[in-house]
Protein backbone atom coordinates (compact mmCIF):
# COMPACT_ATOMS: atom_id res chain seq x y z
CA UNK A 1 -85.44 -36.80 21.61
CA UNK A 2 -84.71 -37.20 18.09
CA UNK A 3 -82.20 -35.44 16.40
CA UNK A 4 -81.64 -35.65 12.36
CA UNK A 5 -77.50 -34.46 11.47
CA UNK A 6 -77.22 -33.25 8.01
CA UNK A 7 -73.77 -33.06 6.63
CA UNK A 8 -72.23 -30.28 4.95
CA UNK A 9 -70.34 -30.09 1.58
CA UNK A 10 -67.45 -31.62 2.37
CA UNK A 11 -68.27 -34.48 4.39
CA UNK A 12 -70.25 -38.06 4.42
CA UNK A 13 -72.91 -38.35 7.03
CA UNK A 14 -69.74 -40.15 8.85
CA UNK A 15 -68.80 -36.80 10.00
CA UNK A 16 -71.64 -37.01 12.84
CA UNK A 17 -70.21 -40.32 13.90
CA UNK A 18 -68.73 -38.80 16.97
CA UNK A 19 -72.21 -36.56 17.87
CA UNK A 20 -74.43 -39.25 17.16
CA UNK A 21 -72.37 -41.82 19.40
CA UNK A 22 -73.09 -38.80 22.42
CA UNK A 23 -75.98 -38.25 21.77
CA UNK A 24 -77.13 -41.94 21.80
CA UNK A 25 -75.35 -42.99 24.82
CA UNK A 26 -77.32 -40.33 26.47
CA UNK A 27 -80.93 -42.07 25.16
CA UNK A 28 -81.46 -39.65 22.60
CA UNK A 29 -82.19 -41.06 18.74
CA UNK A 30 -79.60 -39.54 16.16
CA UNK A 31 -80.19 -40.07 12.36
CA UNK A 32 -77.57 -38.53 10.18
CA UNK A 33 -78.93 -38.71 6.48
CA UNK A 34 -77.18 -38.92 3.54
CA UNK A 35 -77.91 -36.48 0.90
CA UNK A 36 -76.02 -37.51 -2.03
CA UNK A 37 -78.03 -38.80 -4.57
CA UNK A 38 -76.71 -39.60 -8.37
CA UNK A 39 -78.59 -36.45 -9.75
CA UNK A 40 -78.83 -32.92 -8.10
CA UNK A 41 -82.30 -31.95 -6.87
CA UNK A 42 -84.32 -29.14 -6.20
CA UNK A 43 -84.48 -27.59 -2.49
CA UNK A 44 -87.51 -29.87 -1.77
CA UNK A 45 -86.25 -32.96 -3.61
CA UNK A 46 -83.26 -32.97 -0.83
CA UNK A 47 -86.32 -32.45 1.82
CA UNK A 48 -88.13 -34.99 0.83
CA UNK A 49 -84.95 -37.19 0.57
CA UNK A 50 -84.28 -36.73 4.01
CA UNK A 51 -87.67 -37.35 5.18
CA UNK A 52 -87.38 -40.80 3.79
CA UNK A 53 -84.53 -41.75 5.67
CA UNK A 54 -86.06 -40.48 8.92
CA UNK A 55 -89.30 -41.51 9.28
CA UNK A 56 -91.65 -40.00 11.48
CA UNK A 57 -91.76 -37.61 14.62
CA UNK A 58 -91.01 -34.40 15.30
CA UNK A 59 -87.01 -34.01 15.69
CA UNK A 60 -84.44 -31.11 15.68
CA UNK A 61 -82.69 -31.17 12.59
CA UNK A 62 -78.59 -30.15 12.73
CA UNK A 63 -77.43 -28.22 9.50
CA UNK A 64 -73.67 -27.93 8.69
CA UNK A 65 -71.99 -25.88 6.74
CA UNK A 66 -73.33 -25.07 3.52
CA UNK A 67 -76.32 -27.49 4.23
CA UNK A 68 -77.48 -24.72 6.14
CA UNK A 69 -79.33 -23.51 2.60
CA UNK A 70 -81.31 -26.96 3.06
CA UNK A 71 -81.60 -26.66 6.64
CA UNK A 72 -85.23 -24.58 6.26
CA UNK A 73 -86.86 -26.90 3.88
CA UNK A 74 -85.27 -30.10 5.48
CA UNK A 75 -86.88 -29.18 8.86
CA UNK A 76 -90.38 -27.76 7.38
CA UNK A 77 -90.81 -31.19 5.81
CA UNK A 78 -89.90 -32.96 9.02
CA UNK A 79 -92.07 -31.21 10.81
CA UNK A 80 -89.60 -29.83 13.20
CA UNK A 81 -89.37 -28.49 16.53
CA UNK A 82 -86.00 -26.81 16.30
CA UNK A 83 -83.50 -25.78 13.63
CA UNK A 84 -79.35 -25.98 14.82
CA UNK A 85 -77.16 -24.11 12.19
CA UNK A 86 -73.67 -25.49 13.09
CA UNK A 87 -70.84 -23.29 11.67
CA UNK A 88 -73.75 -23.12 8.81
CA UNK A 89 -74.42 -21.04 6.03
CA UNK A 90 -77.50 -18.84 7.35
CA UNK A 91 -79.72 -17.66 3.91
CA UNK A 92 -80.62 -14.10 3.36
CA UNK A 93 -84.61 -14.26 4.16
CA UNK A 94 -85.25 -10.73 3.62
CA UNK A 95 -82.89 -9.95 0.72
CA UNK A 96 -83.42 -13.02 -1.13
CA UNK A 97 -79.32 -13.65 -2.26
CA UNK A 98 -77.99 -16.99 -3.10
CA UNK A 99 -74.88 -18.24 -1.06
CA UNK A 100 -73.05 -17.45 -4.68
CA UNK A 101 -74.25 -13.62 -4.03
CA UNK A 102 -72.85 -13.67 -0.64
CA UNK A 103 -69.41 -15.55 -1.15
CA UNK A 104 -67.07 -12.82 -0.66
CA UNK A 105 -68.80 -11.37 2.52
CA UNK A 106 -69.51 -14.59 4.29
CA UNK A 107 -66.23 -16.90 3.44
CA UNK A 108 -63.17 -16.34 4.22
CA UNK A 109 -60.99 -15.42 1.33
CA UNK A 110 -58.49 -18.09 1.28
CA UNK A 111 -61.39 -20.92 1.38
CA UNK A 112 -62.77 -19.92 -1.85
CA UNK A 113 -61.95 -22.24 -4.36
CA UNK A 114 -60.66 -24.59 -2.04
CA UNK A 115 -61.64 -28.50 -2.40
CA UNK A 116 -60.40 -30.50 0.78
CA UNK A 117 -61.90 -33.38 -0.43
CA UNK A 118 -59.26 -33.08 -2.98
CA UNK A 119 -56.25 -32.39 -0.96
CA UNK A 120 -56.03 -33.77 2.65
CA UNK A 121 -53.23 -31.02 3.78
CA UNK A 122 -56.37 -28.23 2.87
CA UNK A 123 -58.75 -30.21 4.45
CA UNK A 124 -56.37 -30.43 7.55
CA UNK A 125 -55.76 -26.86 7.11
CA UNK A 126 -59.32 -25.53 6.92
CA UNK A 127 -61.59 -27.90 8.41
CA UNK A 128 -59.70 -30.07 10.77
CA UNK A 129 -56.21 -27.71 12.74
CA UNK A 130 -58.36 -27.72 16.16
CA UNK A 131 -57.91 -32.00 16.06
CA UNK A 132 -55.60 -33.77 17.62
CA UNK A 133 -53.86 -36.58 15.03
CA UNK A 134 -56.31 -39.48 15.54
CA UNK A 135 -59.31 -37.03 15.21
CA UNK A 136 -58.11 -35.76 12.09
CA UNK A 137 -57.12 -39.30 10.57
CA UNK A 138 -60.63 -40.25 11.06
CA UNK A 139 -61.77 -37.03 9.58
CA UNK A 140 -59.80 -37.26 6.57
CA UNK A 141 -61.59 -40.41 5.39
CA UNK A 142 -65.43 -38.73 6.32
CA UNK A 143 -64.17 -36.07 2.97
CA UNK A 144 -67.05 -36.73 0.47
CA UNK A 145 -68.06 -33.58 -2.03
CA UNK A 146 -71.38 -32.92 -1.84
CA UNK A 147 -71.99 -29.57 -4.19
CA UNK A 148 -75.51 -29.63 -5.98
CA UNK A 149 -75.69 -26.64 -8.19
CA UNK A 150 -78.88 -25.63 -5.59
CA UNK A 151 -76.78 -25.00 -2.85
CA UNK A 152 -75.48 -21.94 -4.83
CA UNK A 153 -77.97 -20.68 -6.51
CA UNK A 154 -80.86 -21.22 -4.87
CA UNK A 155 -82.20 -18.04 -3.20
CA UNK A 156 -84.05 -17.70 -0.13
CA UNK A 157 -87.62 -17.76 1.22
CA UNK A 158 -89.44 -16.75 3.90
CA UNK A 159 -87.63 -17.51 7.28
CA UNK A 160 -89.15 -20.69 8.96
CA UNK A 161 -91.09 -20.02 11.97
CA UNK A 162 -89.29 -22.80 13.48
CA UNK A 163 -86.98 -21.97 16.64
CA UNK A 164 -83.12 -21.55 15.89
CA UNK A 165 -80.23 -22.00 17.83
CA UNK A 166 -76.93 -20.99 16.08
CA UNK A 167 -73.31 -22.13 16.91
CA UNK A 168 -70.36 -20.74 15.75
CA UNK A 169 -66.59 -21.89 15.93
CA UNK A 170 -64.81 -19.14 16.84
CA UNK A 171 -61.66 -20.18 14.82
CA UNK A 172 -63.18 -20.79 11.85
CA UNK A 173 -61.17 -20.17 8.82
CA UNK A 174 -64.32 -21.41 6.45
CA UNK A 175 -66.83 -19.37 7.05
CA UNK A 176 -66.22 -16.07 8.92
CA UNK A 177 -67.11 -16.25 12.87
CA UNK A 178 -68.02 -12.12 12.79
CA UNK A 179 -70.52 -13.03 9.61
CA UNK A 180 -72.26 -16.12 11.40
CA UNK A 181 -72.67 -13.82 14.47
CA UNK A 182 -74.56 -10.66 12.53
CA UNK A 183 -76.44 -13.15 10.44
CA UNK A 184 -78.00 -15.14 13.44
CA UNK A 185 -79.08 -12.13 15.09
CA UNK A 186 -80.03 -10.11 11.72
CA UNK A 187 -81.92 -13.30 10.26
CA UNK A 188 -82.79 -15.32 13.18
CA UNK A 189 -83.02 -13.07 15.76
CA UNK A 190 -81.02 -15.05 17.93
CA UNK A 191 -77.78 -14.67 20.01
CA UNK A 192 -75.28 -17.37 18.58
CA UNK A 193 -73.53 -19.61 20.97
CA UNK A 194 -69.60 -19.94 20.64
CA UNK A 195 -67.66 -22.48 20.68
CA UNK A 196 -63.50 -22.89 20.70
CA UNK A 197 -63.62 -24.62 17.51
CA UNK A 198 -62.48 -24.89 14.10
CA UNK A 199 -65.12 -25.20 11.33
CA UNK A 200 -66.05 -28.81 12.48
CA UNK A 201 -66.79 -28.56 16.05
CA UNK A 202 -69.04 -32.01 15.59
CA UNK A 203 -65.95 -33.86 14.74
CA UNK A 204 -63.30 -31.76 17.13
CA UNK A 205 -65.69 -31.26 19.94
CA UNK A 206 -68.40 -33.63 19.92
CA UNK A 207 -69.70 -34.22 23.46
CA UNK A 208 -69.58 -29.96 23.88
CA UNK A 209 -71.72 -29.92 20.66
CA UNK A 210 -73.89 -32.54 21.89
CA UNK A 211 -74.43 -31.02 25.38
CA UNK A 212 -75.31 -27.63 23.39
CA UNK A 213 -78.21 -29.44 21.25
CA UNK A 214 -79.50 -31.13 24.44
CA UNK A 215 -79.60 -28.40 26.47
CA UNK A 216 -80.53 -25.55 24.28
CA UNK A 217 -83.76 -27.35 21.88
């Protein structure tokens, strides 16, 4: 199976290193694109960008973060068989609010404002206090900004009638866990899975992560 890992707004497509590496010794195919380009683009310039880098096929594309307002166009243009939100921003379909709209009900109120990529003791803090030391030096250097203006702004459309699975980190301090759970039933209409994670279970808890995507698409 193929699986295309898009990183979130934080990261480099590094942070999959440790999912990909699973996923591959198990026979599976895992391309993690890179999204940064030197201008921003529209919703379906970052689709298209990613289907460049993949190819052809018909794989399940993995969303973190706030990639997760890519993750519908990204996997329409890939012709996917399933979507994976991973501690991922999950748009308003019905309502039609941008992630800026929703920022005070879906984050949690010390992580706005907050740029890890900027300061590796916040990035520890938020993103990386469920690693152990080596797993966190190796996240530190994955920190990348990616922050188009899109990801903001850009307000939802129909939901995809592509399957979901959802999986939340319980000990998120990012995004809030009780938000991600409402909003993949509510939008989705599907159950999220939990995980004992911070807001990077692909870089804390890779082979659990992997063993959800292989067992659950």
């Amino acid at each position: 199976m193929d699986f295309v890992l898009v990183h979130g707004t934080s990261q480099s497509p590094a942070g999959w290193n440790r999912v990909a590496k699973v996923l591959t010794a198990a026979g599976h195919r895992a391309i993690a694109v890179d999204l940064l380009t030197p201008a921003d683009l529209p919703i379906e310039g970052y689709a298209q960008h990613a289907r460049e880098q993949y190819g052809g096929g018909r794989p399940v594309v993995v969303a973190h973060s706030g990639s997760g307002v890519l993750l519908p166009a990204i996997a329409e243009a890939l012709d996917a068989r399933a979507m994976v939100w991973v501690a991922a921003y999950i748009p308003d379909f019905a309502g039609g609010k941008s992630l800026r709209d929703e920022a005070r009900t879906a984050l949690e109120p010390d992580w706005i404002g907050v740029d890890p990529t900027a300061d590796p003791a916040k990035a520890a803090e938020f993103l990386f206090h469920d690693c152990d030391p080596e797993t966190e030096r190796l996240a530190l250097e994955s920190l990348r900004l990616f922050s188009p203006a899109v990801l903001a702004t850009h307000p939802a459309g129909p939901a995809p009638e592509i399957p979901s699975t959802v999986i939340v980190p319980t000990r998120d301090r990012t995004l809030k866990p009780e938000w991600m759970r409402r909003a993949a039933r509510d939008r989705l209409g599907v159950t999220a899975i939990e995980i004992d994670a911070g807001h990077c279970p692909h870089v804390s808890r890779p082979a659990e992560i992997a063993a959800i995507l292989t067992r659950r698409v």
